[in-house]
Protein backbone atom coordinates (compact mmCIF):
# COMPACT_ATOMS: atom_id res chain seq x y z
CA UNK A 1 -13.06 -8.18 -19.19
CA UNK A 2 -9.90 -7.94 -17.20
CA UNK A 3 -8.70 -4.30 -15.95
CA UNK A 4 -4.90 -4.54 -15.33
CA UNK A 5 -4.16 -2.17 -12.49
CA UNK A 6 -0.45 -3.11 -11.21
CA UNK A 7 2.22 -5.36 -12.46
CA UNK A 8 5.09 -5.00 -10.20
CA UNK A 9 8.26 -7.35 -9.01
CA UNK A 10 10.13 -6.26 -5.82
CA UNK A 11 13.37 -8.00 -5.05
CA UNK A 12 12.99 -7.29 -1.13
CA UNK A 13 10.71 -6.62 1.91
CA UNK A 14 11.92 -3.01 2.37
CA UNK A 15 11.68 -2.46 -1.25
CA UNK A 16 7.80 -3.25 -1.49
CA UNK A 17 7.44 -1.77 1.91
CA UNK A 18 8.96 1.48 0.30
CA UNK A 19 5.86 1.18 -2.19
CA UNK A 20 2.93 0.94 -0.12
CA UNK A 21 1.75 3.77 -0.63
CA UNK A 22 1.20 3.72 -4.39
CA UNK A 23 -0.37 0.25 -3.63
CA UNK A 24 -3.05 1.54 -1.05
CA UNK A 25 -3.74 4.72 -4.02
CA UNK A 26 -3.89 2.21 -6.71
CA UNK A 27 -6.37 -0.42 -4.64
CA UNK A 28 -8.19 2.98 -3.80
CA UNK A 29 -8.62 3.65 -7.52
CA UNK A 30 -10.06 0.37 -8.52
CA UNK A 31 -12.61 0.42 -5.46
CA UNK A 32 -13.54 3.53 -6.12
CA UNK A 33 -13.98 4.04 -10.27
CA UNK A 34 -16.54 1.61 -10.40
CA UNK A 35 -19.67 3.49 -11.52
CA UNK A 36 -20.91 3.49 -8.39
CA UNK A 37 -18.24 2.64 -6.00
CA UNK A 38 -17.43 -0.36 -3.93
CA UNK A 39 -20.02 -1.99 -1.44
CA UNK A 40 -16.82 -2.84 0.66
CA UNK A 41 -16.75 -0.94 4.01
CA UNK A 42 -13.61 1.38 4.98
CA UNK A 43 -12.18 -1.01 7.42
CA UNK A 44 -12.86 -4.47 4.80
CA UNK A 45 -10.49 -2.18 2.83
CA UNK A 46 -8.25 -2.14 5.46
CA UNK A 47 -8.18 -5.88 5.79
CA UNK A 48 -8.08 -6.33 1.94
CA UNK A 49 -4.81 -4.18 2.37
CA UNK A 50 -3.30 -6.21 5.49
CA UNK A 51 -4.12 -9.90 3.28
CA UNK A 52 -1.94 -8.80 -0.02
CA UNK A 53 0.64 -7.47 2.62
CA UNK A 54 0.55 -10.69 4.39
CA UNK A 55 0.87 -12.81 1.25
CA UNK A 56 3.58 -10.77 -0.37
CA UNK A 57 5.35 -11.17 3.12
CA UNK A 58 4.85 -14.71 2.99
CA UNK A 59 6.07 -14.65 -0.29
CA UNK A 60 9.17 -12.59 0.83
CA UNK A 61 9.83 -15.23 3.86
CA UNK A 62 9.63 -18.13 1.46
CA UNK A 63 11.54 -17.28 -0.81
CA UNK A 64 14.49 -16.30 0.71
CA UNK A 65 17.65 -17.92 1.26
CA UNK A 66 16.46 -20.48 -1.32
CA UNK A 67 17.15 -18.56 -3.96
CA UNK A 68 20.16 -16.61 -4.52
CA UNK A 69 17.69 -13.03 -5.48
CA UNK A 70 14.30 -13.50 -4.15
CA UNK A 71 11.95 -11.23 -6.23
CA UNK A 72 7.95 -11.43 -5.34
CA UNK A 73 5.58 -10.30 -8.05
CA UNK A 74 2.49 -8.91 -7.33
CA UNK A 75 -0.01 -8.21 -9.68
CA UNK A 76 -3.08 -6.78 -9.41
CA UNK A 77 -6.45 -6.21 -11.81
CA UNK A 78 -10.70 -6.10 -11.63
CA UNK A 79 -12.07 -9.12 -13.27
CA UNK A 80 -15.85 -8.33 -15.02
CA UNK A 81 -15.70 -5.65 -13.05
CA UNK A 82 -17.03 -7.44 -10.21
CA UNK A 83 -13.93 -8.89 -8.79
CA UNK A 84 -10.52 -7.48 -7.44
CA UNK A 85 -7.89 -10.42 -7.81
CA UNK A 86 -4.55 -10.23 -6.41
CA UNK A 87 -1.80 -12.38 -7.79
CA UNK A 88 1.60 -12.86 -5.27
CA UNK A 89 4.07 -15.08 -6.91
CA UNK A 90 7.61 -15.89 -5.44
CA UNK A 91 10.48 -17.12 -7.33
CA UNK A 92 11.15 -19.62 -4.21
CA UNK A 93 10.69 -23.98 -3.73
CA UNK A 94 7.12 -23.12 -2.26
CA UNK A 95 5.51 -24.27 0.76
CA UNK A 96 2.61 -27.45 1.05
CA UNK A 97 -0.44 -24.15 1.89
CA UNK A 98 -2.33 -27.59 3.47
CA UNK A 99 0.30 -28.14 6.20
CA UNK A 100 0.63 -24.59 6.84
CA UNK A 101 -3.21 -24.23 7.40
CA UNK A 102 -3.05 -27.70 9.76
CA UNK A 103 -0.83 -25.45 11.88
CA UNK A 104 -2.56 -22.65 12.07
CA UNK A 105 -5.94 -24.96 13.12
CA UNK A 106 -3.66 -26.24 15.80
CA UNK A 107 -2.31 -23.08 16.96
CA UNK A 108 -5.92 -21.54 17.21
CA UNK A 109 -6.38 -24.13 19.38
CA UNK A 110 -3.50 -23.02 21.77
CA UNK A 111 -4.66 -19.81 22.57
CA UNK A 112 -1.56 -18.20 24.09
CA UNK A 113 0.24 -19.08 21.36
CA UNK A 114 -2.34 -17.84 19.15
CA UNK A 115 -2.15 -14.16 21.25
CA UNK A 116 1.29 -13.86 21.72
CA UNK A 117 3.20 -16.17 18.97
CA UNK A 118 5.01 -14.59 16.57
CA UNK A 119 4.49 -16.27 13.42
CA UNK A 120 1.97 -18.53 11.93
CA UNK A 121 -1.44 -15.57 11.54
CA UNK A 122 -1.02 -14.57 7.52
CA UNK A 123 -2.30 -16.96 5.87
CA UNK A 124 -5.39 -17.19 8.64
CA UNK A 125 -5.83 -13.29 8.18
CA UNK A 126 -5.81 -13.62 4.26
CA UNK A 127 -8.50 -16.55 4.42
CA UNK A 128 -10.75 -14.62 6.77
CA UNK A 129 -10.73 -11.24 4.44
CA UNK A 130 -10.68 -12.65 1.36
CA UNK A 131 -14.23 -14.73 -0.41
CA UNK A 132 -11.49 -17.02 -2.53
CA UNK A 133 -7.71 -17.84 -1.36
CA UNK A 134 -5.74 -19.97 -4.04
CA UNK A 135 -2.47 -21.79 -4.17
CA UNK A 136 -0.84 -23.59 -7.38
CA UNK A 137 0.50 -26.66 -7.01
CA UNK A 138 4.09 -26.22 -6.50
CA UNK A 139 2.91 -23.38 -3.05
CA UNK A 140 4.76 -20.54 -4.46
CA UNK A 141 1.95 -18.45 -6.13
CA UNK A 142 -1.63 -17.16 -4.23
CA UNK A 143 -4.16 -15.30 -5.85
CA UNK A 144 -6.90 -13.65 -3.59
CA UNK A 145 -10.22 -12.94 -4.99
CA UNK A 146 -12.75 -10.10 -3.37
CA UNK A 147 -16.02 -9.68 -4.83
CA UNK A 148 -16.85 -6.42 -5.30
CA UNK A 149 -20.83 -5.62 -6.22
């Protein structure tokens, strides 16, 4: 069973930054109305919240000025009620997600650049937080996966 919880396209940064809030109450919803709650810690919350903010920012940066509106659409549901899946597709060319992660191997390897750089840590953060990270072919859609019980 799939429980839709958010369906939502912003056409800028600022505009899905003005939303935050109702995306932190809604994630707080589905962790928390789930018979007996979520076995996920305050702070993996936390993270869960910085990944979707990194991928819809990622979405945001790679989209624009390659399209003449970039809109991001994020949606979000509980799958089997075991699994909170996040969906962040741009309406941008994409990016190759395997070169991008070559770089970021390379740049952990560099570790001033990895402290003080600043670009190059999303997709690293949303791998780390999240049990499943998944790109479609064409780089312009990731859906994150966090099991839940």
């Amino acid at each position: 069973m799939r429980q839709k919880l958010m369906r939502k396209t912003f056409h800028s940064a600022q505009e899905y930054r003005h939303e935050r809030e109702q995306l932190h109450q809604c994630l707080q919803k589905a962790l928390g109305n789930r018979g007996g709650g979520t076995t996920l810690s305050e702070n993996e919350v936390t993270m869960l919240e910085v990944a979707l903010n990194e991928a819809v920012n990622n979405g945001f940066k790679y989209a624009q000025g390659k399209v003449s509106a970039p809109a991001v659409t994020l949606s979000i549901y509980v799958l089997h009620s075991k699994f909170l899946v996040i969906r962040v597709k741009d309406n941008g060319s994409g990016f190759r997600a395997d070169q991008v992660m070559a770089k970021v191997s390379a740049l952990e390897e560099d570790e001033e650049e990895w402290e003080w750089g600043e670009s190059g840590r999303g997709i690293y953060i949303m791998e780390a937080v999240m049990d499943e990270v998944r790109y479609n072919a064409k780089g312009n859609s990731v859906v994150l996966l966090k099991t839940l019980a």
